[in-house]
PDB file of N, CA and C in Angstrom:
ATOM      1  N   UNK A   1      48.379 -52.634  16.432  1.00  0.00           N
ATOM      2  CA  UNK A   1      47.018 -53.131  16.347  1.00  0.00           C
ATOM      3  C   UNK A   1      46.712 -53.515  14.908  1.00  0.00           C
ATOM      4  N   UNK A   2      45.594 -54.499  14.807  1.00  0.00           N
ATOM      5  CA  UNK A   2      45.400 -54.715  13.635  1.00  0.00           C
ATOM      6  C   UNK A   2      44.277 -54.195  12.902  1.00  0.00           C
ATOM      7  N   UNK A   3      44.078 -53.855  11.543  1.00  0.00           N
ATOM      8  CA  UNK A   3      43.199 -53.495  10.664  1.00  0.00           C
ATOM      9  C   UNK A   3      42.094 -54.193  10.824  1.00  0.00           C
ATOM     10  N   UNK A   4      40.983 -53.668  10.802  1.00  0.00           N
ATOM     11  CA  UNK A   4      39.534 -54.534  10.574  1.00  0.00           C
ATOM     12  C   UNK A   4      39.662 -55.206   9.655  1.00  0.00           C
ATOM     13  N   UNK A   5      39.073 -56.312   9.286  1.00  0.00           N
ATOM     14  CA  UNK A   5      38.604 -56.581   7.945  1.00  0.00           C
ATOM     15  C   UNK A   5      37.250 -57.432   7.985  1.00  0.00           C
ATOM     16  N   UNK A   6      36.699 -57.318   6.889  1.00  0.00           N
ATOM     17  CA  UNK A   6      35.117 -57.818   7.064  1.00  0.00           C
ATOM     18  C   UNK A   6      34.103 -57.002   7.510  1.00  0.00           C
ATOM     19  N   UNK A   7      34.697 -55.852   7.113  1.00  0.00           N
ATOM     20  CA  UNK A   7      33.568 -54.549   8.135  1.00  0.00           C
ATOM     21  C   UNK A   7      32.086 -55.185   7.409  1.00  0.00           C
ATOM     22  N   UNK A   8      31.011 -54.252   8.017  1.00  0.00           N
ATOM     23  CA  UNK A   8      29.764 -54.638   7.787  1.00  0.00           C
ATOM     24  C   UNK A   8      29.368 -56.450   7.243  1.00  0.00           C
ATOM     25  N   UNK A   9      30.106 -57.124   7.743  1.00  0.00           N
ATOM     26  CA  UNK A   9      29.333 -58.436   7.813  1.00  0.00           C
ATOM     27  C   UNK A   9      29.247 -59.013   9.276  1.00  0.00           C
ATOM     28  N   UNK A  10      27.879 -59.990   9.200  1.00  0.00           N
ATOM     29  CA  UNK A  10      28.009 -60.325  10.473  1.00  0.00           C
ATOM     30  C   UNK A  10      27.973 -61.892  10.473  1.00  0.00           C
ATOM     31  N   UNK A  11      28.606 -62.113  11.920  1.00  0.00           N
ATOM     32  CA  UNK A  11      28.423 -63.853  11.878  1.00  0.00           C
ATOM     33  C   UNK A  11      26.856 -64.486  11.967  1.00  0.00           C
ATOM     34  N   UNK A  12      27.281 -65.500  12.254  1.00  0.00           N
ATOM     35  CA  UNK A  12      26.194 -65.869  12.648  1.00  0.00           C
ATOM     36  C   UNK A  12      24.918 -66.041  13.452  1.00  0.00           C
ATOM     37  N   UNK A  13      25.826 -65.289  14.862  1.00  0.00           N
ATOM     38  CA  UNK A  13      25.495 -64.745  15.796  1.00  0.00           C
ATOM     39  C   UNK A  13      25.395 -63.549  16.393  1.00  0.00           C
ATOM     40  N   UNK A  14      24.880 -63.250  15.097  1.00  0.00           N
ATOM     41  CA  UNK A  14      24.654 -61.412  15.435  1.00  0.00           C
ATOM     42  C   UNK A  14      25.705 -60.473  15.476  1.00  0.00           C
ATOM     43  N   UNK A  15      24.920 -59.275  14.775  1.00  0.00           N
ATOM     44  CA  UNK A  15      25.839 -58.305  14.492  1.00  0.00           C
ATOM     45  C   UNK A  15      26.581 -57.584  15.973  1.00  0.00           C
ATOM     46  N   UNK A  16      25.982 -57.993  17.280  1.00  0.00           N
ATOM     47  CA  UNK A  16      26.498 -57.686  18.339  1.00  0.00           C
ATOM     48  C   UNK A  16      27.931 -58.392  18.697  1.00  0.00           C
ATOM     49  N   UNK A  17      27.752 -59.673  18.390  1.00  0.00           N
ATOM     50  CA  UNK A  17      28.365 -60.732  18.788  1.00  0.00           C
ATOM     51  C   UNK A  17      30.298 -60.117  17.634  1.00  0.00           C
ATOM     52  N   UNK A  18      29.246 -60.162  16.350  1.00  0.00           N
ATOM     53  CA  UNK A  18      30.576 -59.328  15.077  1.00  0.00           C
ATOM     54  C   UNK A  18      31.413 -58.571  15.811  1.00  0.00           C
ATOM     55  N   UNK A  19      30.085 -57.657  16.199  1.00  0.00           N
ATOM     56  CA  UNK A  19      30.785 -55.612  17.427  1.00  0.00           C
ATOM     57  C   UNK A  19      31.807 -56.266  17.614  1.00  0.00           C
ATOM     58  N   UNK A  20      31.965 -57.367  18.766  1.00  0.00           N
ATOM     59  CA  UNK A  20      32.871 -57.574  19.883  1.00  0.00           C
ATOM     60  C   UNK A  20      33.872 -58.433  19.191  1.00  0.00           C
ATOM     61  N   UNK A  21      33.409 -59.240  18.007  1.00  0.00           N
ATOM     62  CA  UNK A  21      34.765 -59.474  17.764  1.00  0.00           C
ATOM     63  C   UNK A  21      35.664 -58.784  16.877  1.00  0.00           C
ATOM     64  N   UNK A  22      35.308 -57.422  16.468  1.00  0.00           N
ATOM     65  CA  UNK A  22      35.965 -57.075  15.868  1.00  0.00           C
ATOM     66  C   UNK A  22      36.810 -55.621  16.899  1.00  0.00           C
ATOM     67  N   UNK A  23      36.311 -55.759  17.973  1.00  0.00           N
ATOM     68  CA  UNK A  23      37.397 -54.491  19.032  1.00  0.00           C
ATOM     69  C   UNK A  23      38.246 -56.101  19.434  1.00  0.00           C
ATOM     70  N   UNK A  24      38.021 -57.641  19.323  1.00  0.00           N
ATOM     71  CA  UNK A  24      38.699 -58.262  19.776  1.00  0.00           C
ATOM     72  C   UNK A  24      40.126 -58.050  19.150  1.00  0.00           C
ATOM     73  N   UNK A  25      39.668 -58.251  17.705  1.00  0.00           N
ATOM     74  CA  UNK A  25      41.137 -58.161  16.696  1.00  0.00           C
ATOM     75  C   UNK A  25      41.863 -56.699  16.880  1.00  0.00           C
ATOM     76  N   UNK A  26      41.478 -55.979  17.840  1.00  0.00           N
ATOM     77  CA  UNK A  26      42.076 -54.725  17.279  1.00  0.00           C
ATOM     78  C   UNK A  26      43.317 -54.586  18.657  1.00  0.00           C
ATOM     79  N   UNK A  27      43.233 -56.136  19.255  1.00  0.00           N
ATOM     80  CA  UNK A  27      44.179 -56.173  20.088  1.00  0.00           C
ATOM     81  C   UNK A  27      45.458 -56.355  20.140  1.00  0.00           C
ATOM     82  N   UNK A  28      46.506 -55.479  21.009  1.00  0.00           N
ATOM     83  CA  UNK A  28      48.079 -55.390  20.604  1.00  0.00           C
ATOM     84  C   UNK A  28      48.809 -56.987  20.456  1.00  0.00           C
ATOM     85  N   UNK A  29      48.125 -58.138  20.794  1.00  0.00           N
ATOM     86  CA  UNK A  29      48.755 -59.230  20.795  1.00  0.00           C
ATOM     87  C   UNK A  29      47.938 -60.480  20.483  1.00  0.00           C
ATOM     88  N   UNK A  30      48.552 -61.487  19.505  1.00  0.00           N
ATOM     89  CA  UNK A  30      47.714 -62.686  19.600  1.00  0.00           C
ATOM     90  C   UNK A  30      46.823 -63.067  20.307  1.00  0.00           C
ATOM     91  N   UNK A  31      47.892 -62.995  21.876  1.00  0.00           N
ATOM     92  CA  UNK A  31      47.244 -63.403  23.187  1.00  0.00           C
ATOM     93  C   UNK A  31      46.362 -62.945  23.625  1.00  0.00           C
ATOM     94  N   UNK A  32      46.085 -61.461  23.377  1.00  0.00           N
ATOM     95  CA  UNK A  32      45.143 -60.850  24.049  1.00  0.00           C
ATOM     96  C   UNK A  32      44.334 -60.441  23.235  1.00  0.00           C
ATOM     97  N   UNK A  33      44.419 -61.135  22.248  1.00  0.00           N
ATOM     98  CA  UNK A  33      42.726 -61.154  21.039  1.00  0.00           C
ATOM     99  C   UNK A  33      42.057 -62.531  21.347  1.00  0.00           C
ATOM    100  N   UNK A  34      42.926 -63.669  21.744  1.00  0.00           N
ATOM    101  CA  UNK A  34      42.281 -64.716  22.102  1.00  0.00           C
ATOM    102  C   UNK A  34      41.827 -64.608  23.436  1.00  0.00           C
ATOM    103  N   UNK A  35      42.170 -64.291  24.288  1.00  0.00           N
ATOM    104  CA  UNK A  35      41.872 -63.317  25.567  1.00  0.00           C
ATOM    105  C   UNK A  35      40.405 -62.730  25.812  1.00  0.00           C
ATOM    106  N   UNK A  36      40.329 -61.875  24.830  1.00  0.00           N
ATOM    107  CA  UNK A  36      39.015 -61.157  24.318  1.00  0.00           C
ATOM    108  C   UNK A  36      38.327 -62.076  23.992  1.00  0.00           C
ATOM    109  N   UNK A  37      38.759 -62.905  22.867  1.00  0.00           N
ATOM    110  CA  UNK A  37      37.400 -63.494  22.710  1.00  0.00           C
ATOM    111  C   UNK A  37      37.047 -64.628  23.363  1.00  0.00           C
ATOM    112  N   UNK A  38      37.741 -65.313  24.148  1.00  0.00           N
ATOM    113  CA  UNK A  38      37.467 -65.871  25.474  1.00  0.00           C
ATOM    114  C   UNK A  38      36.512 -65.384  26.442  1.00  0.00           C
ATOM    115  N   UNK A  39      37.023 -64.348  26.818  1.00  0.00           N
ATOM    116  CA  UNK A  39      35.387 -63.182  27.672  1.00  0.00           C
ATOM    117  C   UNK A  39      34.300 -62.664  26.922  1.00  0.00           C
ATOM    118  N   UNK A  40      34.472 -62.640  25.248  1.00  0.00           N
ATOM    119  CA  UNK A  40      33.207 -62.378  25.157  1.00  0.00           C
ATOM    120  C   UNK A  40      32.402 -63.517  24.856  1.00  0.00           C
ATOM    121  N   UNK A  41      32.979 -65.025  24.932  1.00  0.00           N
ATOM    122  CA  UNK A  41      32.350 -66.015  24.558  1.00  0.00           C
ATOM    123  C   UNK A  41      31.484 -66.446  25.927  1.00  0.00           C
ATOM    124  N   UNK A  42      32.202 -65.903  27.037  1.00  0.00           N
ATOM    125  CA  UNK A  42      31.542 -66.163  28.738  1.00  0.00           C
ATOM    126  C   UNK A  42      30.789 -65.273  28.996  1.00  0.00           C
ATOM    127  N   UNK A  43      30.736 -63.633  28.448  1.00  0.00           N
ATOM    128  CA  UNK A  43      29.560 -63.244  28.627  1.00  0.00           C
ATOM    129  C   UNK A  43      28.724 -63.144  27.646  1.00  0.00           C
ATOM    130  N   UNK A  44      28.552 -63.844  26.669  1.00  0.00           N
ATOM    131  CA  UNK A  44      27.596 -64.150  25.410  1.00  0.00           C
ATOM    132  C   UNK A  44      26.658 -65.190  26.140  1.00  0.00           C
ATOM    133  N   UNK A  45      26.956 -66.123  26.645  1.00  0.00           N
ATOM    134  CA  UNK A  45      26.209 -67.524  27.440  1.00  0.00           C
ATOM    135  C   UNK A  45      25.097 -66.998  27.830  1.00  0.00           C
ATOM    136  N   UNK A  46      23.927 -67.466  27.355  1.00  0.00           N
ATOM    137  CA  UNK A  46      22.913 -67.162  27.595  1.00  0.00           C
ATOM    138  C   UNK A  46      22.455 -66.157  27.559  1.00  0.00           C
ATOM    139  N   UNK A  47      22.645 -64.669  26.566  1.00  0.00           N
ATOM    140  CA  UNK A  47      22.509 -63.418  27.272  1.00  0.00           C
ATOM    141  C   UNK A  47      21.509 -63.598  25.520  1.00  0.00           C
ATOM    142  N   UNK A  48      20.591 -62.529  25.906  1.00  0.00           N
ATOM    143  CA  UNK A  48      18.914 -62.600  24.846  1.00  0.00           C
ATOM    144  C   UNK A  48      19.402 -60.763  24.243  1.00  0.00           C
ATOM    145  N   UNK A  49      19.808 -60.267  22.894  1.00  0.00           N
ATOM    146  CA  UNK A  49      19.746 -59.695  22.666  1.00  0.00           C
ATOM    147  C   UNK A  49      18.435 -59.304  21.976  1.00  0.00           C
ATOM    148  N   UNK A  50      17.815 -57.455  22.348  1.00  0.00           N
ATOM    149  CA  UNK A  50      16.447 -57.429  21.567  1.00  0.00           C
ATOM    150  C   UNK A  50      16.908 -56.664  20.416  1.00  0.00           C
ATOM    151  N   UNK A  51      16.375 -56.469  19.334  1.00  0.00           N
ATOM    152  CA  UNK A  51      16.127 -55.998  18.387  1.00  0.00           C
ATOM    153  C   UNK A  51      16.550 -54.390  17.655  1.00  0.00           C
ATOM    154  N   UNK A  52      16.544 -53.301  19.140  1.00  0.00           N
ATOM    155  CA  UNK A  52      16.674 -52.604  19.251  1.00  0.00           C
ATOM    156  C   UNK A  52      18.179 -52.729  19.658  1.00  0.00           C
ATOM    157  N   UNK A  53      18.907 -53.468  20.298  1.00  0.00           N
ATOM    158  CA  UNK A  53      20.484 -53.921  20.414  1.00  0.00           C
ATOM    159  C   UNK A  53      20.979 -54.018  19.252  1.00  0.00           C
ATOM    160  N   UNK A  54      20.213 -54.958  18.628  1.00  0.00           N
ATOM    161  CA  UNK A  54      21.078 -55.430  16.902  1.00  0.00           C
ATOM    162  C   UNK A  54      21.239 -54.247  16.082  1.00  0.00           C
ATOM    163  N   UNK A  55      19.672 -54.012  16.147  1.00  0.00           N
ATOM    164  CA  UNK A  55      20.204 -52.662  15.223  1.00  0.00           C
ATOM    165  C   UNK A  55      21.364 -51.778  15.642  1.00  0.00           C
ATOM    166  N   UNK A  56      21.760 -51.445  17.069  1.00  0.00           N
ATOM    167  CA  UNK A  56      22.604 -50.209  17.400  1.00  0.00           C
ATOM    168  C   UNK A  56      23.856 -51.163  16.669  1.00  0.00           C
ATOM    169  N   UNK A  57      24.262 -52.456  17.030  1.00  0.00           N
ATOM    170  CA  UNK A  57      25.497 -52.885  17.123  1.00  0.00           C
ATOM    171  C   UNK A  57      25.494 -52.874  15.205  1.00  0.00           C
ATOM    172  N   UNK A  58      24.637 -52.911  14.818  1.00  0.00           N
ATOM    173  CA  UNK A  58      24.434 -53.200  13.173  1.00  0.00           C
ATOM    174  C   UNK A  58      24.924 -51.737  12.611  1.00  0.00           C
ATOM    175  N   UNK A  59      24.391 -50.676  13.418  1.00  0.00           N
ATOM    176  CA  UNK A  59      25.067 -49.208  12.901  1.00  0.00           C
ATOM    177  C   UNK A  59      26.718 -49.086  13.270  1.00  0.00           C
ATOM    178  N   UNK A  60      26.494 -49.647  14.344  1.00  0.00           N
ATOM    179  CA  UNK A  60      28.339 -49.744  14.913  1.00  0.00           C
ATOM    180  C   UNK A  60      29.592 -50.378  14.006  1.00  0.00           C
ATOM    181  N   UNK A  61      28.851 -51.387  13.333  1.00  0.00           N
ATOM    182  CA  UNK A  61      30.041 -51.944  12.487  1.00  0.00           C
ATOM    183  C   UNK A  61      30.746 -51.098  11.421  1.00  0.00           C
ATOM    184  N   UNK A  62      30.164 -50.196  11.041  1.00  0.00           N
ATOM    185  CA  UNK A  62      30.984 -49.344   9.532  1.00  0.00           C
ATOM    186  C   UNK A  62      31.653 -48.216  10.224  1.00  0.00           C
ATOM    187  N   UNK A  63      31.721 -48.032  12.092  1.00  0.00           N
ATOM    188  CA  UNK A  63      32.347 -47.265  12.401  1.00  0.00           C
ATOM    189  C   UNK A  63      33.441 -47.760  13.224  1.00  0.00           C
ATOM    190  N   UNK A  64      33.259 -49.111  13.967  1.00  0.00           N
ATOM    191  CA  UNK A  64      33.839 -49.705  14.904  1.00  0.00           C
ATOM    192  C   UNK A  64      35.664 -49.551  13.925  1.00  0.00           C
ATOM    193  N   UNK A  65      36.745 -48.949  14.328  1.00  0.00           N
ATOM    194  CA  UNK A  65      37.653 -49.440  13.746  1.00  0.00           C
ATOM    195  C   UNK A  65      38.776 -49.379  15.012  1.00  0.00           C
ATOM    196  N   UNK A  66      40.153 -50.323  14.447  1.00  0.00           N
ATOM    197  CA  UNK A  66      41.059 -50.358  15.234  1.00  0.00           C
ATOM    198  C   UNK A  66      41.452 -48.913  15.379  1.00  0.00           C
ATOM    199  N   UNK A  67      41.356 -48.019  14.473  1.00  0.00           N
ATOM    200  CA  UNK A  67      42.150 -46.695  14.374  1.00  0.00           C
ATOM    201  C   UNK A  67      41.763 -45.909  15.570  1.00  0.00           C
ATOM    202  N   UNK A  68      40.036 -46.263  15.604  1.00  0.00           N
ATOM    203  CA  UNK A  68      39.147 -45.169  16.395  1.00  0.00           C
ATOM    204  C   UNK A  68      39.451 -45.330  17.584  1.00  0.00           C
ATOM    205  N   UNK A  69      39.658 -46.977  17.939  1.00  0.00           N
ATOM    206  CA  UNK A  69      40.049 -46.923  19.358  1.00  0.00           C
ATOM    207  C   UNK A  69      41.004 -46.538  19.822  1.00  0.00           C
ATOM    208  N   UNK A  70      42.324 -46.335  19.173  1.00  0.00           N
ATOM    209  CA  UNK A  70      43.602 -45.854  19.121  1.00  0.00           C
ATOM    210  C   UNK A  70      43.318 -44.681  19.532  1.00  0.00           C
ATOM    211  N   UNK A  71      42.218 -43.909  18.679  1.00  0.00           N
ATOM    212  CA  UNK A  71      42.243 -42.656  19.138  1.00  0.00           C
ATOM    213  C   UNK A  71      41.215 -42.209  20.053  1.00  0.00           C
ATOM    214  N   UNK A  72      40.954 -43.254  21.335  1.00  0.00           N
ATOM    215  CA  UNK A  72      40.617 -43.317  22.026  1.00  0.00           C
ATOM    216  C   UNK A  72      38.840 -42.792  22.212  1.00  0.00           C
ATOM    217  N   UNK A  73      38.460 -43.011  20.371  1.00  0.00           N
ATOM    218  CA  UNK A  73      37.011 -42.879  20.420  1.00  0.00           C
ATOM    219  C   UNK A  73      36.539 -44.846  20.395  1.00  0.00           C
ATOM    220  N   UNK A  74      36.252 -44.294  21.679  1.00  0.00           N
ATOM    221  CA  UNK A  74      35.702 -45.676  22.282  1.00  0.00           C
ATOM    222  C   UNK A  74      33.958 -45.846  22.249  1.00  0.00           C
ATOM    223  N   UNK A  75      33.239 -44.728  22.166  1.00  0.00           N
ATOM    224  CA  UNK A  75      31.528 -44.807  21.846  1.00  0.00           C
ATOM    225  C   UNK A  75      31.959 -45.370  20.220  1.00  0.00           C
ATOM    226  N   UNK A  76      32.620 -45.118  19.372  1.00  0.00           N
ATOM    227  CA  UNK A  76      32.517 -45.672  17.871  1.00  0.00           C
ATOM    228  C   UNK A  76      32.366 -47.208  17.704  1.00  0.00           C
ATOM    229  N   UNK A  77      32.276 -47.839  19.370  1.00  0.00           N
ATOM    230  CA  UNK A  77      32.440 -49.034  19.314  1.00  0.00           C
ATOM    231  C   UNK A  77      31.155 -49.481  20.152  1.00  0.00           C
ATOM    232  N   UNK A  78      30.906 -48.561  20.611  1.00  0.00           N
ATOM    233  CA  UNK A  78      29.949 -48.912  21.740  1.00  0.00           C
ATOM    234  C   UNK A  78      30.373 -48.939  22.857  1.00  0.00           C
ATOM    235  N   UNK A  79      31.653 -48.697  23.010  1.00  0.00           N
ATOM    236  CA  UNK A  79      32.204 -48.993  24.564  1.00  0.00           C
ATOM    237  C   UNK A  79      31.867 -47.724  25.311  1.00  0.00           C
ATOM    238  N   UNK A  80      31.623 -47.719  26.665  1.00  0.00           N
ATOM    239  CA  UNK A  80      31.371 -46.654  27.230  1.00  0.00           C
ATOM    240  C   UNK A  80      32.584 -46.061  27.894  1.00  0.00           C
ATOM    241  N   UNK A  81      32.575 -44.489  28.493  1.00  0.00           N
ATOM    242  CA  UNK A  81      33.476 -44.588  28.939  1.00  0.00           C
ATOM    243  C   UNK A  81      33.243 -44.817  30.498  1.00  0.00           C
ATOM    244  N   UNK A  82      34.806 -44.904  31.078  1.00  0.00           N
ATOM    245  CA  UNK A  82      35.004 -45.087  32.673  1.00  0.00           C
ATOM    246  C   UNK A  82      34.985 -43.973  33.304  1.00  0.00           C
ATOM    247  N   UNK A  83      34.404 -43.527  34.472  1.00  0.00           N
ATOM    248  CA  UNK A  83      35.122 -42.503  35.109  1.00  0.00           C
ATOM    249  C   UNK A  83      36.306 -42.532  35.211  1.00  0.00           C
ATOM    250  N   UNK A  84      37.206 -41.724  35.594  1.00  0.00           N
ATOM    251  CA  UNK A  84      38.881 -41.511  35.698  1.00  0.00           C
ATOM    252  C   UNK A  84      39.644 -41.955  36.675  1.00  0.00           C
ATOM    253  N   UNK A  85      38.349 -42.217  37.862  1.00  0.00           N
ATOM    254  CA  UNK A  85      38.793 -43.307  39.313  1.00  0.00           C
ATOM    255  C   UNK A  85      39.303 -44.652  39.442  1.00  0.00           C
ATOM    256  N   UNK A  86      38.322 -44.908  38.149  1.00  0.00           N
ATOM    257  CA  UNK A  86      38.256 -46.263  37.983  1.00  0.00           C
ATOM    258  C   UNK A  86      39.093 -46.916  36.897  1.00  0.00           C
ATOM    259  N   UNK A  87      39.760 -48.672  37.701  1.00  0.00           N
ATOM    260  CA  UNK A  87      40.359 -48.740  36.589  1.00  0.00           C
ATOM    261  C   UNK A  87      39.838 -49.976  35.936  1.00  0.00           C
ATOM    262  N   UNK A  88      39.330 -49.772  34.375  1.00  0.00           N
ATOM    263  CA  UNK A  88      39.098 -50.743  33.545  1.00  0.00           C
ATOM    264  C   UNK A  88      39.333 -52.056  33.737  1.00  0.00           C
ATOM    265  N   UNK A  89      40.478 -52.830  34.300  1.00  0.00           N
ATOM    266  CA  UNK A  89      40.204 -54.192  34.487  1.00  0.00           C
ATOM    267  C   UNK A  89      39.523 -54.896  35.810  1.00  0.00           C
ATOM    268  N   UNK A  90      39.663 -53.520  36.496  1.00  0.00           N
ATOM    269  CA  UNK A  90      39.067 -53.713  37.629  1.00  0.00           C
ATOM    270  C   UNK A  90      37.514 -53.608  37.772  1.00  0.00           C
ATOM    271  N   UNK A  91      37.126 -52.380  36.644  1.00  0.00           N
ATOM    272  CA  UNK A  91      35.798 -52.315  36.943  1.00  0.00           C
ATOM    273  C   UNK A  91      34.847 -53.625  35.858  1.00  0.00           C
ATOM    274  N   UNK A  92      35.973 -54.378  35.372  1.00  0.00           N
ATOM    275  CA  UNK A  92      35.306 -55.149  34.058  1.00  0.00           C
ATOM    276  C   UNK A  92      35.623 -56.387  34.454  1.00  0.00           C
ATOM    277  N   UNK A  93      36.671 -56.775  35.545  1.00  0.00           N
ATOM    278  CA  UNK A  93      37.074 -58.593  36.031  1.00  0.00           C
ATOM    279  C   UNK A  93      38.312 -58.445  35.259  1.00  0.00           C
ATOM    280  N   UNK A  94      38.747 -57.552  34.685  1.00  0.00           N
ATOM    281  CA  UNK A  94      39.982 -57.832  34.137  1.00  0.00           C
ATOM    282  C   UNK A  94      39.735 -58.117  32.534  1.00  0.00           C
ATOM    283  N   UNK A  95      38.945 -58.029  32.643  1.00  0.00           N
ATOM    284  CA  UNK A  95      38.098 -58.011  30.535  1.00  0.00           C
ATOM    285  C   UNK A  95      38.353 -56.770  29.989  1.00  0.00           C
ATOM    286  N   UNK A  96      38.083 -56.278  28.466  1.00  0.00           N
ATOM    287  CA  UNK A  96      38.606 -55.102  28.554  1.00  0.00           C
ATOM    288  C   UNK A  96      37.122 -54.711  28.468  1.00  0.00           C
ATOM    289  N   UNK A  97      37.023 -53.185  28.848  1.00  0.00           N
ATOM    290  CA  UNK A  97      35.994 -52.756  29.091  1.00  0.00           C
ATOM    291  C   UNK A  97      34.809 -52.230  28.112  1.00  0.00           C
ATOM    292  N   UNK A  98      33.936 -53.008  29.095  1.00  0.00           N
ATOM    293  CA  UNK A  98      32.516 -52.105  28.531  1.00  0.00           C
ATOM    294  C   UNK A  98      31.950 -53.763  27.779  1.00  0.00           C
ATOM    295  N   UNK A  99      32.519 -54.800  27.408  1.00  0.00           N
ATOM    296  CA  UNK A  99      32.566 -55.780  26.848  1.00  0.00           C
ATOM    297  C   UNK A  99      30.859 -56.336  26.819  1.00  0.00           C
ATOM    298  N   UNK A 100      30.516 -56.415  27.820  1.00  0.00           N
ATOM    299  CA  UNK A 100      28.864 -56.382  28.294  1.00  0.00           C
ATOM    300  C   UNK A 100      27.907 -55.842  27.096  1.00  0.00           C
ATOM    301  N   UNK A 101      28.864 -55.099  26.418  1.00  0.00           N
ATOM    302  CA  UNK A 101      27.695 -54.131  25.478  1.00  0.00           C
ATOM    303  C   UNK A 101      27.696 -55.193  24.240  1.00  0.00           C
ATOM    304  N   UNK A 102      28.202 -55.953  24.158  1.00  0.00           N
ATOM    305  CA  UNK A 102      28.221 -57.030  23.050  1.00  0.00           C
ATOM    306  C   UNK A 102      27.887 -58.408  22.913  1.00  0.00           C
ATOM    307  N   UNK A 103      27.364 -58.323  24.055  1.00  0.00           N
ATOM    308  CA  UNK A 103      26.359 -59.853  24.198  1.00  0.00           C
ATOM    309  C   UNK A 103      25.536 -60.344  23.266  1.00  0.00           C
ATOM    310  N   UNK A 104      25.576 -61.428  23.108  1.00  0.00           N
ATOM    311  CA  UNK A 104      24.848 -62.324  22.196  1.00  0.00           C
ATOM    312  C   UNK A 104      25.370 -63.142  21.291  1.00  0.00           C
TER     313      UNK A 104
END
């Protein structure tokens, strides 16, 4: 996986929009960082983040890291977890999960 870089800045499109692309890069393959950010560009479409979103995703960035997810702290990102029934691409379309939390 790869290293963050650019922590605490955000694009242009919100520090939510940053969140998600930065669990994008923290993916095991080219392919499946472009992958990522393919789905979060389809569920960004039209979606109205409030204020109270930005800020959470705005606290999330100085914690969000590739490491954390490794170590399977997945709230450091905002991602929620799954029950243990369920399986992640299934409960997400095959996106990786929780992705929803980064709209905008």
């Amino acid at each position: 996986m790869l290293a963050l870089s650019g922590l605490g800045t955000t694009s242009c499109q919100g520090p939510c929009r940053t969140l998600a692309e930065q669990v994008c890069r923290c993916s095991d393959s080219p392919r499946e960082q472009q992958a990522c950010e393919v789905r979060v560009d389809a569920n960004a479409r039209g979606q109205t983040i409030t204020d109270e979103e930005a800020e959470r995703c705005e606290a999330l960035l100085d914690v969000c890291t590739c490491e954390a997810l490794q170590q399977g702290e997945r709230a450091a990102c905002g991602l929620s977890e799954l029950p243990d029934d369920v399986d992640p691409r299934s409960a997400s379309g095959g996106a990786e999960p929780a992705e929803e939390d980064f709209e905008g």
